[in-house]
C-alpha atoms as a PDB file:
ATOM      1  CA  UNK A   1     -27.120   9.816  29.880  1.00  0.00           C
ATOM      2  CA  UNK A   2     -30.194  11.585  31.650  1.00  0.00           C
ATOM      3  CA  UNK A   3     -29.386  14.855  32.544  1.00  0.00           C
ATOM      4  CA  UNK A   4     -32.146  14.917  36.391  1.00  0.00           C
ATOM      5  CA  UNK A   5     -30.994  18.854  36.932  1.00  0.00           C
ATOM      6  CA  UNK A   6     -32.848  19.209  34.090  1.00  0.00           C
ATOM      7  CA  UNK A   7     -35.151  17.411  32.993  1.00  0.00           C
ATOM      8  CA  UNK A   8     -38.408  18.451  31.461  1.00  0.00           C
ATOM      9  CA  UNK A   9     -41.519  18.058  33.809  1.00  0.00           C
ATOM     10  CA  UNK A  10     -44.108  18.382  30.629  1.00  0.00           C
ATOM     11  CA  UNK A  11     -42.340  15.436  29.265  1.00  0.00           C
ATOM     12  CA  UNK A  12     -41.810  11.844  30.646  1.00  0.00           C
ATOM     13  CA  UNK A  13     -38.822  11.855  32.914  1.00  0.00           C
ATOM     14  CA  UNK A  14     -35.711   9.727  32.685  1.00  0.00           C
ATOM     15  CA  UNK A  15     -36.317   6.325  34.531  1.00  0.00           C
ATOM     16  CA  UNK A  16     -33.978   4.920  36.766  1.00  0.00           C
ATOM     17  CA  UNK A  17     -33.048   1.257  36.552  1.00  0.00           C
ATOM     18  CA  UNK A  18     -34.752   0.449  40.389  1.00  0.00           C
ATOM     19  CA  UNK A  19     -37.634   2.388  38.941  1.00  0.00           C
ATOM     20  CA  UNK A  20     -37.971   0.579  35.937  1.00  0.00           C
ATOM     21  CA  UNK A  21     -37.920  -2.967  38.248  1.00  0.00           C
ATOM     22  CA  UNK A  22     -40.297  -2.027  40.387  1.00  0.00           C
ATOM     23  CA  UNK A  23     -42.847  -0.910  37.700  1.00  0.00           C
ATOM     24  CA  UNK A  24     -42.238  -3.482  35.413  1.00  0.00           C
ATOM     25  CA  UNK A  25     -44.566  -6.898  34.592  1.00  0.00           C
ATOM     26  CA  UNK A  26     -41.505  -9.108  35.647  1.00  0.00           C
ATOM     27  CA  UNK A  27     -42.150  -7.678  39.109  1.00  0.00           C
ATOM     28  CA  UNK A  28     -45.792  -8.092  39.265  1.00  0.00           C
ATOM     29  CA  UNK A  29     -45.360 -11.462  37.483  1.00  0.00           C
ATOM     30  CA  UNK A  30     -42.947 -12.844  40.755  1.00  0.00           C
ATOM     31  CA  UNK A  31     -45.302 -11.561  43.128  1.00  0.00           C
ATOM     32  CA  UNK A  32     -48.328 -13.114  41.270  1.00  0.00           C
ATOM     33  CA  UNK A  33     -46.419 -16.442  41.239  1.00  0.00           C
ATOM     34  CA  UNK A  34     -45.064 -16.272  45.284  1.00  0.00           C
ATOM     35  CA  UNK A  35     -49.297 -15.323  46.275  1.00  0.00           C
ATOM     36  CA  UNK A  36     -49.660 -18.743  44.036  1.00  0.00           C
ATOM     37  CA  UNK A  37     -47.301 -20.757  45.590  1.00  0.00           C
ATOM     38  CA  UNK A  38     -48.317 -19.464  49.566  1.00  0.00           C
ATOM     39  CA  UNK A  39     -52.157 -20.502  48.848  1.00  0.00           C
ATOM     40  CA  UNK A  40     -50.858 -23.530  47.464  1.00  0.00           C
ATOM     41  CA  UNK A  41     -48.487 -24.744  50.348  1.00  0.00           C
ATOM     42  CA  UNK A  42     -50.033 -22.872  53.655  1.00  0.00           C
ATOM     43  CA  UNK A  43     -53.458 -22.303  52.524  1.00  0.00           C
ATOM     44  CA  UNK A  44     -55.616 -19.072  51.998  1.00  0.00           C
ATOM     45  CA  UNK A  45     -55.519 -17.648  55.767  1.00  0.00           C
ATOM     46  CA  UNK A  46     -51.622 -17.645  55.216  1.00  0.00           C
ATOM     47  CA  UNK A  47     -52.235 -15.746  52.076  1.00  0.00           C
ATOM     48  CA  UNK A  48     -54.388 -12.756  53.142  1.00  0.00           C
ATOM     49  CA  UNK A  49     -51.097 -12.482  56.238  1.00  0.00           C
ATOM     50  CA  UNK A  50     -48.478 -11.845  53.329  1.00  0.00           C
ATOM     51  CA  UNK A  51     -50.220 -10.548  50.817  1.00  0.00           C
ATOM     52  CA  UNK A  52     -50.764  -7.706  53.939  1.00  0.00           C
ATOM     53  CA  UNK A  53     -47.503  -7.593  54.532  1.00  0.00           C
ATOM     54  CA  UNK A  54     -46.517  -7.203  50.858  1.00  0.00           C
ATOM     55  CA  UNK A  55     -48.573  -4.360  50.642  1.00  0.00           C
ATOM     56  CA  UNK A  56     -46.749  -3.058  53.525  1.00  0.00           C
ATOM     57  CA  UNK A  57     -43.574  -3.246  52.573  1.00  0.00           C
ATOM     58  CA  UNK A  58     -44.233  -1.575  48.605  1.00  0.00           C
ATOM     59  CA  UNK A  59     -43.955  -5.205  46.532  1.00  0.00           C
ATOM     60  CA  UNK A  60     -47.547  -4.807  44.960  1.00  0.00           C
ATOM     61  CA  UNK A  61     -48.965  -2.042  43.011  1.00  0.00           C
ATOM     62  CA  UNK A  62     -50.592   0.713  44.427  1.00  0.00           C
ATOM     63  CA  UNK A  63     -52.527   3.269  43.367  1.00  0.00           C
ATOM     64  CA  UNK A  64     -49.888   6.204  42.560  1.00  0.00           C
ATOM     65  CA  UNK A  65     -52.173   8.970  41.764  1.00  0.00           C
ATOM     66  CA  UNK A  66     -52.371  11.751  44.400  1.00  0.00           C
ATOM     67  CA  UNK A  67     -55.973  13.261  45.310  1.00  0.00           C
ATOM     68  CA  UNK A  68     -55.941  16.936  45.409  1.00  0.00           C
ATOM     69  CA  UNK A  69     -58.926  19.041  47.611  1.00  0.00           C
ATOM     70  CA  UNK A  70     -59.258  21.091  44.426  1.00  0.00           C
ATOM     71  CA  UNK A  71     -59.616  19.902  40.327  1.00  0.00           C
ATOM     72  CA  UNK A  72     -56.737  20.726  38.607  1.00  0.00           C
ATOM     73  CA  UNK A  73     -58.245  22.970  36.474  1.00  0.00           C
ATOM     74  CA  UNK A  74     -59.297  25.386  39.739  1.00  0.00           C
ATOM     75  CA  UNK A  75     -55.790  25.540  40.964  1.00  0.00           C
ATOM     76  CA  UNK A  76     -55.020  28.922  39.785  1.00  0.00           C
ATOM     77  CA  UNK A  77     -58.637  30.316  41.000  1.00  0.00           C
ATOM     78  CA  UNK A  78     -57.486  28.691  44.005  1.00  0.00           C
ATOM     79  CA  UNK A  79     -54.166  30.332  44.404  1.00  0.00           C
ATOM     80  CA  UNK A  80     -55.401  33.625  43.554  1.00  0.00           C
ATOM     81  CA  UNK A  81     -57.895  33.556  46.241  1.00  0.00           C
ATOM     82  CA  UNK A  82     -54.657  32.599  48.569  1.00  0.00           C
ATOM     83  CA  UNK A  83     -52.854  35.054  47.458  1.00  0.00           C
ATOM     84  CA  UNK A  84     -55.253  38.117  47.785  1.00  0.00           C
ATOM     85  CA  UNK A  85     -54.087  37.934  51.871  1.00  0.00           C
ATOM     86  CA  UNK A  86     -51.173  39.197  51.256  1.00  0.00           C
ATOM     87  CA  UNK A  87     -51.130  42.783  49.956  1.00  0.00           C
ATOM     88  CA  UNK A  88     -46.941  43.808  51.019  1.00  0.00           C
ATOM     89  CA  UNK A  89     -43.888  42.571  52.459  1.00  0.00           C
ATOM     90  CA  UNK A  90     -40.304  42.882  53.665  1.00  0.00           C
ATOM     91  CA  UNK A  91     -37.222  40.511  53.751  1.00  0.00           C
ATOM     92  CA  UNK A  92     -33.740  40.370  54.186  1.00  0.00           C
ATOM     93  CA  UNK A  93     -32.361  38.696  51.012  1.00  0.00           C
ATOM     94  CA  UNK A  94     -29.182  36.831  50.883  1.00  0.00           C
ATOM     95  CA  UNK A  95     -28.766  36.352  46.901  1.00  0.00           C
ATOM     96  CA  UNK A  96     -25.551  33.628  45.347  1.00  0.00           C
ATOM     97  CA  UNK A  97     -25.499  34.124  41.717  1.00  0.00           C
ATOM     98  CA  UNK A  98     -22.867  32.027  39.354  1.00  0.00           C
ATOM     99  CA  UNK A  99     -22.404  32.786  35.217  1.00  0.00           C
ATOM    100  CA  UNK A 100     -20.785  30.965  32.660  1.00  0.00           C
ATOM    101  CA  UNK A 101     -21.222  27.531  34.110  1.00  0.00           C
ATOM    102  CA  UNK A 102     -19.717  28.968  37.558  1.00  0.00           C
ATOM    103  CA  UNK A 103     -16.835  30.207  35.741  1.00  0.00           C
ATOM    104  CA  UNK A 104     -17.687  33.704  37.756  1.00  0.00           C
ATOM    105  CA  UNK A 105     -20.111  34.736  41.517  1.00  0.00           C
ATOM    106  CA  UNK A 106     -21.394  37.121  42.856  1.00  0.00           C
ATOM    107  CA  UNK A 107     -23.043  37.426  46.423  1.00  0.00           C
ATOM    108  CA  UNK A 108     -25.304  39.813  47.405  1.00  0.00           C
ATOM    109  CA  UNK A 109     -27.554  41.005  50.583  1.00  0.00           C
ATOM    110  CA  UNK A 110     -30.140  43.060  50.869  1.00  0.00           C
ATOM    111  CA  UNK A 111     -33.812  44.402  51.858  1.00  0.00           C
ATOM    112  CA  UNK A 112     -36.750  43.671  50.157  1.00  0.00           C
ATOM    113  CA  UNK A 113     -39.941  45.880  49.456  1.00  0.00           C
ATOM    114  CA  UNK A 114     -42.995  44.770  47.406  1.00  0.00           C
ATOM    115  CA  UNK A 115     -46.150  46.262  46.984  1.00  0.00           C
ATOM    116  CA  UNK A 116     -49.411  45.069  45.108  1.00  0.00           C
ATOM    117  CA  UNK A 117     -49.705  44.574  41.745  1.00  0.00           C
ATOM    118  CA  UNK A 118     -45.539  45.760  40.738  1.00  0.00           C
ATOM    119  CA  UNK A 119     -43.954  47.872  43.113  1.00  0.00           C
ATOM    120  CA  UNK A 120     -40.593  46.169  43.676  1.00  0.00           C
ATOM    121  CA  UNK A 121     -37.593  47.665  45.554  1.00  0.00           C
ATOM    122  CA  UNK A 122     -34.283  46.094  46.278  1.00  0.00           C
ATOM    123  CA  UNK A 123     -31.225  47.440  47.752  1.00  0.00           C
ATOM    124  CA  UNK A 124     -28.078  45.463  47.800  1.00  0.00           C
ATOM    125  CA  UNK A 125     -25.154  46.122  50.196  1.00  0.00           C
ATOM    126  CA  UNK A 126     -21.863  44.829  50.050  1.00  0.00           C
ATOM    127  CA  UNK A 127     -19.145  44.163  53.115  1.00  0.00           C
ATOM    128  CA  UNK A 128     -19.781  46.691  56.012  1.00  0.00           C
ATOM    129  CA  UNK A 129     -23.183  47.771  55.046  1.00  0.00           C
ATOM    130  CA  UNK A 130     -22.232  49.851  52.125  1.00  0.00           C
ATOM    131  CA  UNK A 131     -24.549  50.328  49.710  1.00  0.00           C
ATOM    132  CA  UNK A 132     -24.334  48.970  46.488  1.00  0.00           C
ATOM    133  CA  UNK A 133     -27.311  49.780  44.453  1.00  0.00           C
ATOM    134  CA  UNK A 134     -31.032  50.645  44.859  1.00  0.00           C
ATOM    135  CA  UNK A 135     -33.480  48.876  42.567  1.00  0.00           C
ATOM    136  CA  UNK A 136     -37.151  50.393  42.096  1.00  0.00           C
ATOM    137  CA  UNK A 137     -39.792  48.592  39.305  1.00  0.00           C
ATOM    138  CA  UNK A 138     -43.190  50.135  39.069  1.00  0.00           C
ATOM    139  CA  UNK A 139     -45.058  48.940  36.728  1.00  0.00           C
ATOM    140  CA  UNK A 140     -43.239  49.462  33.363  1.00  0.00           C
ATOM    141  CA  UNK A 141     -40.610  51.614  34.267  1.00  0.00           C
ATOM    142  CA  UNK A 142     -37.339  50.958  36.520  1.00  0.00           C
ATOM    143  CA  UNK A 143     -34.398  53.486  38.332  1.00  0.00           C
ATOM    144  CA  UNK A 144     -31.116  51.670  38.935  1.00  0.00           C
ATOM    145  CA  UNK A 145     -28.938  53.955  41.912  1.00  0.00           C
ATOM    146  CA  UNK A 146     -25.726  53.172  41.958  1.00  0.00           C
ATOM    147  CA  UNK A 147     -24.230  55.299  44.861  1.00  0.00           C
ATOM    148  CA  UNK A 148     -20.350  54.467  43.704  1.00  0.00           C
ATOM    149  CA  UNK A 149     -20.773  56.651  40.300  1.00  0.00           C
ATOM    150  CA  UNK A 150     -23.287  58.865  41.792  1.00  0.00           C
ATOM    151  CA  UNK A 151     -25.444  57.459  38.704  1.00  0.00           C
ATOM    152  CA  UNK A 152     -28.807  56.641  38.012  1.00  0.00           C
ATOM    153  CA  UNK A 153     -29.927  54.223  35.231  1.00  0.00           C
ATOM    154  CA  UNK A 154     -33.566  54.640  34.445  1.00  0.00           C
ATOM    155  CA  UNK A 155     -35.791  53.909  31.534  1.00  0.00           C
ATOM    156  CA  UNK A 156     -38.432  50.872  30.407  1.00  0.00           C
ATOM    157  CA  UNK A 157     -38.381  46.938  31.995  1.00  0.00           C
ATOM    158  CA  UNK A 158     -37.703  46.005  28.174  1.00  0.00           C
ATOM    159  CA  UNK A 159     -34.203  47.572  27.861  1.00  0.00           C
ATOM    160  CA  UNK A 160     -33.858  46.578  31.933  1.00  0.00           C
ATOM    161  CA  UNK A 161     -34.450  43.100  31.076  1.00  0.00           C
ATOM    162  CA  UNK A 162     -31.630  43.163  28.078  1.00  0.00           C
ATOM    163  CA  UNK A 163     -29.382  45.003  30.368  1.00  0.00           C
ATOM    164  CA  UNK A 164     -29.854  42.956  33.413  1.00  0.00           C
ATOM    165  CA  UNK A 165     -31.681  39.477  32.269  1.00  0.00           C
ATOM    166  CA  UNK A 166     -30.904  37.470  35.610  1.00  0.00           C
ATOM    167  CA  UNK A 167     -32.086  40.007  37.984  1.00  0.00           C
ATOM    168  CA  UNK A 168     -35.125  40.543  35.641  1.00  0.00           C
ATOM    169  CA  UNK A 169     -36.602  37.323  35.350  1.00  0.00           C
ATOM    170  CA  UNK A 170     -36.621  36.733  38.936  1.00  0.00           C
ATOM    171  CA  UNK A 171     -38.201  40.007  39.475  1.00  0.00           C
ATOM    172  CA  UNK A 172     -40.475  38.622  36.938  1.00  0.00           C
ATOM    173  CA  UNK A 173     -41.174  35.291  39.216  1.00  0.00           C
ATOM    174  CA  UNK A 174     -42.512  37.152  42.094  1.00  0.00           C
ATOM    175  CA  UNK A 175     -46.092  37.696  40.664  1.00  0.00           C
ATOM    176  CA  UNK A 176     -46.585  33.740  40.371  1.00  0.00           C
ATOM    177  CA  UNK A 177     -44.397  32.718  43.705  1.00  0.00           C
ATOM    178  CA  UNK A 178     -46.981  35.583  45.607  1.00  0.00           C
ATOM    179  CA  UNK A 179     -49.840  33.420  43.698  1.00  0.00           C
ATOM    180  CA  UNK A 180     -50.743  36.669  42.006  1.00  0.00           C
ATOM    181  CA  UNK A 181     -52.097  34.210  39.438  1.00  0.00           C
ATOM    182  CA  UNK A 182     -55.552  36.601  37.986  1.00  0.00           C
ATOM    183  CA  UNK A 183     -53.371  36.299  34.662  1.00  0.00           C
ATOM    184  CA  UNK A 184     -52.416  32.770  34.841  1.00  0.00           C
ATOM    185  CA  UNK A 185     -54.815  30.564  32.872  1.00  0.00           C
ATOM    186  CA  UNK A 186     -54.657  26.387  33.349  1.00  0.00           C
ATOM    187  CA  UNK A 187     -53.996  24.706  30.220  1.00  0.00           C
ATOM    188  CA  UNK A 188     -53.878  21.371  30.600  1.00  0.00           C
ATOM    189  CA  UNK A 189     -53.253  18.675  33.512  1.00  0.00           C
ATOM    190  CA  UNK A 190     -49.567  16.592  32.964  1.00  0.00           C
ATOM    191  CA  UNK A 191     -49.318  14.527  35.828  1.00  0.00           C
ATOM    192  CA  UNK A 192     -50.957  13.699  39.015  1.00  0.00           C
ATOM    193  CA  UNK A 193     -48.795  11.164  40.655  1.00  0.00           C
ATOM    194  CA  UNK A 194     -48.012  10.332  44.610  1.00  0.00           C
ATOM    195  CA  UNK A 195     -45.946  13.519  45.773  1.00  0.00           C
ATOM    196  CA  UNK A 196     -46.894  16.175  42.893  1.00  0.00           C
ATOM    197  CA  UNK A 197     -49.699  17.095  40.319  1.00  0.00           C
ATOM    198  CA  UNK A 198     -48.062  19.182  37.408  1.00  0.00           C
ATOM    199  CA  UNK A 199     -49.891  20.994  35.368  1.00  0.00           C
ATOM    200  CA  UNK A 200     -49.634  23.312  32.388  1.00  0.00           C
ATOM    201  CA  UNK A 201     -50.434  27.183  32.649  1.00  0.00           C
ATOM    202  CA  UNK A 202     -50.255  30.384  29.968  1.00  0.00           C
ATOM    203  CA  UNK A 203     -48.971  33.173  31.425  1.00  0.00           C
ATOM    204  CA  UNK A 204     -48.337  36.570  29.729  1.00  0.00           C
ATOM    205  CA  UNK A 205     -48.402  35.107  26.512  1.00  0.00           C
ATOM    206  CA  UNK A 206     -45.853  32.100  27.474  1.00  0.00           C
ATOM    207  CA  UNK A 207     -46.268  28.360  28.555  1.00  0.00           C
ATOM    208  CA  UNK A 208     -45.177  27.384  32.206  1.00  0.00           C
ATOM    209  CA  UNK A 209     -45.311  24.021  34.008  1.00  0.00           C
ATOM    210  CA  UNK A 210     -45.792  24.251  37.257  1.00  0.00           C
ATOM    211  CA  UNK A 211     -45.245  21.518  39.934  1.00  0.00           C
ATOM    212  CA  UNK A 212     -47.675  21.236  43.205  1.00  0.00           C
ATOM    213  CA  UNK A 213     -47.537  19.517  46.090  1.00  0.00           C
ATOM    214  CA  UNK A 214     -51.387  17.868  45.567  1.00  0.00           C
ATOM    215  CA  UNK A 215     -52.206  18.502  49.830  1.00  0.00           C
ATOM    216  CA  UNK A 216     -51.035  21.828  50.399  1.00  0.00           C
ATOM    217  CA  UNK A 217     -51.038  23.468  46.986  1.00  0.00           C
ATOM    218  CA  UNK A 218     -47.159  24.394  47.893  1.00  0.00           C
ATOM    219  CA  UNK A 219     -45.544  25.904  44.701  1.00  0.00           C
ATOM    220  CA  UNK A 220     -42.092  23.631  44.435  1.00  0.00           C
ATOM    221  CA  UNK A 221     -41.142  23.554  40.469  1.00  0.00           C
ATOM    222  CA  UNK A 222     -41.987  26.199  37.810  1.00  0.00           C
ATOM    223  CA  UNK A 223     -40.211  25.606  34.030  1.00  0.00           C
ATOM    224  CA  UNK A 224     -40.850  27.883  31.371  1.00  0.00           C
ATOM    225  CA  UNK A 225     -41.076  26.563  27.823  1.00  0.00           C
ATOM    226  CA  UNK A 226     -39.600  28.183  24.911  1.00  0.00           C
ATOM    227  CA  UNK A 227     -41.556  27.978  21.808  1.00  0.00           C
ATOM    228  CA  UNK A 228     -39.783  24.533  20.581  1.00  0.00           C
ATOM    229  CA  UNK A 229     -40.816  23.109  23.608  1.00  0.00           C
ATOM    230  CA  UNK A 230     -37.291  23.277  25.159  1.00  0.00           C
ATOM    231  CA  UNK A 231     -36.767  24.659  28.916  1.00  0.00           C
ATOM    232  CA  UNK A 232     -35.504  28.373  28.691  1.00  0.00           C
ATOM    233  CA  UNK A 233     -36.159  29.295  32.659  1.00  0.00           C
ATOM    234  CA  UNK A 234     -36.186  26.808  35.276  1.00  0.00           C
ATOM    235  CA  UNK A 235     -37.386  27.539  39.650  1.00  0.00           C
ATOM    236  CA  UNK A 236     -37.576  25.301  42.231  1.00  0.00           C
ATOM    237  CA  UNK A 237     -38.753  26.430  45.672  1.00  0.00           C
ATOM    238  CA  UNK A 238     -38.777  24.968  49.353  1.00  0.00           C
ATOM    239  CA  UNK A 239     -37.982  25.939  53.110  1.00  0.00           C
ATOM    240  CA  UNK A 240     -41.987  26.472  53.234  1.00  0.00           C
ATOM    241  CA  UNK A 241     -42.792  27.885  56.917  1.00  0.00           C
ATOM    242  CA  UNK A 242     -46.432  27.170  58.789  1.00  0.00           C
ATOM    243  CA  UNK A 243     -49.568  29.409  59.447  1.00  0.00           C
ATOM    244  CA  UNK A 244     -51.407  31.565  57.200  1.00  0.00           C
ATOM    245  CA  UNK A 245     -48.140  32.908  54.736  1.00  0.00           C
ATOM    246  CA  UNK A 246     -46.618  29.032  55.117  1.00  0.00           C
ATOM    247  CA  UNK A 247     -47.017  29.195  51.420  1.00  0.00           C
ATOM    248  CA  UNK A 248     -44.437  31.545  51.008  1.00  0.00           C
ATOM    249  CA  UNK A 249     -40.833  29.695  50.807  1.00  0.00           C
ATOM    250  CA  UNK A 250     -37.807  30.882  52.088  1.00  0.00           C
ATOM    251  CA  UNK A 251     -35.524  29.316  49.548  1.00  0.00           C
ATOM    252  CA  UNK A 252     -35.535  29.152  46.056  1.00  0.00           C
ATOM    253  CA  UNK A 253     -33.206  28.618  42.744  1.00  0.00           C
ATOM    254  CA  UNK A 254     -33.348  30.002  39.613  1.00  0.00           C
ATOM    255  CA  UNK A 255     -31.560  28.498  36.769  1.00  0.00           C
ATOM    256  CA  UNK A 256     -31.309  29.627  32.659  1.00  0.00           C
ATOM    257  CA  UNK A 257     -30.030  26.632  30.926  1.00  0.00           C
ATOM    258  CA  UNK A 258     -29.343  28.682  27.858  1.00  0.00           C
ATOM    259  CA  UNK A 259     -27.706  31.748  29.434  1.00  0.00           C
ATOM    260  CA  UNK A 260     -25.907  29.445  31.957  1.00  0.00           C
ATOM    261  CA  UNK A 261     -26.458  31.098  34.918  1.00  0.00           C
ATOM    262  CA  UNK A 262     -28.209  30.304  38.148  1.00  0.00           C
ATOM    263  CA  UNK A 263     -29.622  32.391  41.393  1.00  0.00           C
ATOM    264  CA  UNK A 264     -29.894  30.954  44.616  1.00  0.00           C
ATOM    265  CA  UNK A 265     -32.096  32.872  46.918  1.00  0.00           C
ATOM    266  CA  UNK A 266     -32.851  32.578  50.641  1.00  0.00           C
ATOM    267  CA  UNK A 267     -35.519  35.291  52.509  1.00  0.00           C
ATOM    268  CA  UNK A 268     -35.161  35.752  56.165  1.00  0.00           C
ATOM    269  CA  UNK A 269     -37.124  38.162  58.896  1.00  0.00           C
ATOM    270  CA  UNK A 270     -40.605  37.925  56.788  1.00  0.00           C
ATOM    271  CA  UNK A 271     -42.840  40.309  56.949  1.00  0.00           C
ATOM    272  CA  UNK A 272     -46.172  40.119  55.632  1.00  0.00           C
ATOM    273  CA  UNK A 273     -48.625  43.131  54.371  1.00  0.00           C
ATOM    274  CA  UNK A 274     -46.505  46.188  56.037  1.00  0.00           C
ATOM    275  CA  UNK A 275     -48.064  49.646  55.675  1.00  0.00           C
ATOM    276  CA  UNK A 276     -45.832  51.050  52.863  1.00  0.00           C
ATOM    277  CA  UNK A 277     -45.987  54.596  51.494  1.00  0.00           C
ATOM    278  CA  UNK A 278     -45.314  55.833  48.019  1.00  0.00           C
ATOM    279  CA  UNK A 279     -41.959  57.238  48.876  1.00  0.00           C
ATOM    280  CA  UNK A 280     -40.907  53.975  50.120  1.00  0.00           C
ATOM    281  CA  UNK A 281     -40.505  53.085  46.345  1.00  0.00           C
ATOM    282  CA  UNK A 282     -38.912  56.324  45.646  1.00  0.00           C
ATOM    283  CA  UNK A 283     -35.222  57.161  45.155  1.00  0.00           C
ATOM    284  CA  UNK A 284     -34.050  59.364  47.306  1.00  0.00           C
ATOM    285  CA  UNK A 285     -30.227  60.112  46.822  1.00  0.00           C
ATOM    286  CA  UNK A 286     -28.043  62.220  49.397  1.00  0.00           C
ATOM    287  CA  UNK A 287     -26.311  64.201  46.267  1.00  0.00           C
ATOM    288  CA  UNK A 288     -27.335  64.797  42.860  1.00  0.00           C
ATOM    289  CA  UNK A 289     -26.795  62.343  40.736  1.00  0.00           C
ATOM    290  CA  UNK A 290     -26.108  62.035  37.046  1.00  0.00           C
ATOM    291  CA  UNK A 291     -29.286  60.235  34.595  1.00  0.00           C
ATOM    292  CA  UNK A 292     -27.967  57.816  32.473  1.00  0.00           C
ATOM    293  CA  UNK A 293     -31.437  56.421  30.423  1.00  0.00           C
ATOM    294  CA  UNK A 294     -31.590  53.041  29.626  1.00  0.00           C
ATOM    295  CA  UNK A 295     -30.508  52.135  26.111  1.00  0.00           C
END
C-alpha cells in the first residue's frame, strides 16, 4: 500500500487508480473514437462545439506543466533577494509536539525573537504564564534557562542538537523558511507540473527537495534526504498571509520519520524587522543560577 504522508517528492509518487484512468491511452483512445463518431454523424461544426466542451470539462489532455516567472535554476537567487527584506521578527508561537508514534505530547506557547544571520530566542510558558524555559542560539553556541531548577544548560549546537534533536532541527529550518538561501545551491529540476515545480537543492553539505508553488514562489514542502536516498526530515508549510512578508506562513509541520516524532507549529501577531538589541538575546535570570555545560 502507498504510504501519501510520506511519500518521496524526488521520486515518482504513488498513483491513484482515478489518476491512472485519466492519464492512461484507454482514455485518450475513447475520446479519439467519440470526436470520430460526432464528425461522422453531426458533421465538423458539431465537432469543434464538443470537442470545446471536452476541453472544458478535463476529458482531453492538457498541457500539465506549470510556467514559472523565474528558471528553476534562479529560484534560490530569487528567494534570497526576497528574503534580504526582512532583517528581524517577533511571534507568538503555539507549538503541539507528539513522540513515539503519539504514544506521548507536549504543548507549548511562547515568544519568538530572531535576528539576522542566527540569533534565535524562544521562551516557552506553561499554564498561567509561568515560565518554562528560555532558549538563546547565536551562532554556534546555545544557553538553555530553566527557571524551575534555577539551571542553565549551555555549551555547542552539536551536543544541543543530540540533547534536544526536535527542537534543533526546526531551529535549523528557519534559515530556509526566512529564504536565507545565500548557502543553498540548485541542483537539479524534479518536476514542474500544474500546482508545484520541485526541485533539488544542497544545503550545508545535505540534499533537500523543495516544493514551490510555480506563481508565487510560496515555500509549501521541504524533505531532506539521507544519504541512501531515504527521507530523514520532512516540512510542509501553509496559512501564507498577503503583502510584502505574505511569504512567510503561519503554519507549518515538521515530521522525522525515523525518530517518530512530529511538530506542529502555528505563528500569530507577526512582526516583521523589529529594532532588537543585543541584550534581547541575552539571559538575564532574577537569581543566580547553577551552569550545567552541555555534554
Amino acid at each position: 500500500m502507498c504510504d501519501f504522508n510520506y511519500a518521496h517528492p524526488l521520486i515518482p509518487h504513488c498513483i491513484r487508480e482515478a489518476a491512472l484512468l485519466k492519464k492512461s491511452s484507454m482514455t485518450s483512445i475513447l475520446t479519439i473514437g467519440l470526436l470520430t463518431h460526432c464528425c461522422r454523424v453531426f458533421g465538423p461544426r458539431l465537432l469543434a462545439v464538443t470537442f470545446a466542451l471536452l476541453m472544458l470539462h478535463g476529458f482531453l489532455p492538457k498541457d500539465v506543466h506549470a510556467s514559472p516567472s523565474v528558471k528553476p535554476s534562479e529560484i534560490p537567487r530569487v528567494l534570497t533577494e526576497k528574503g534580504k527584506n526582512l532583517s528581524a521578527f517577533k511571534a507568538v508561537m503555539s507549538v503541539k509536539s507528539s513522540y513515539d508514534d503519539g504514544k506521548s505530547q507536549q504543548d507549548i506557547k511562547g515568544f519568538l525573537l530572531y535576528r539576522r544571520p542566527d540569533d534565535f530566542r524562544f521562551q516557552g510558558l506553561g499554564p498561567g504564564g509561568n515560565s518554562l524555559f528560555e532558549l538563546i542560539i547565536k551562532s554556534t553556541r546555545f544557553e538553555l534557562y530553566i527557571p524551575q531548577e534555577s539551571k542553565i544548560i549551555k555549551g555547542a549546537k552539536g551536543c544541543f542538537a543530540r540533547r534536544f534533536p526536535d527542537v534543533a532541527e526546526i531551529e535549523g529550518l528557519i534559515p530556509i523558511i526566512l529564504y536565507q538561501w545565500k548557502r543553498v545551491a540548485f541542483d537539479k529540476l524534479v518536476s514542474n507540473e500544474a500546482g508545484h515545480i520541485t526541485i533539488r537543492l544542497k544545503f550545508d553539505g545535505r540534499f533537500w527537495g523543495a516544493t514551490l508553488d510555480p506563481e508565487k514562489l510560496l515555500l509549501k514542502r521541504l524533505v531532506r534526504l539521507g544519504s541512501d536516498g531515504s527521507i530523514d526530515l520532512a516540512a510542509e508549510f501553509g496559512d501564507f498571509g498577503s503583502g510584502d512578508f505574505g511569504w512567510l506562513p503561519r503554519r507549518f509541520e515538521v515530521r522525522s520519520p525515523v525518530a517518530k516524532w512530529r511538530t506542529v507549529v502555528h505563528i500569530t501577531k507577526i512582526e516583521t524587522n523589529p529594532f532588537l538589541l543585543e541584550k534581547n538575546f541575552m539571559l538575564e535570570p532574577t537569581f543566580t543560577p547553577k551552569i550545567e555545560e552541555c555534554r
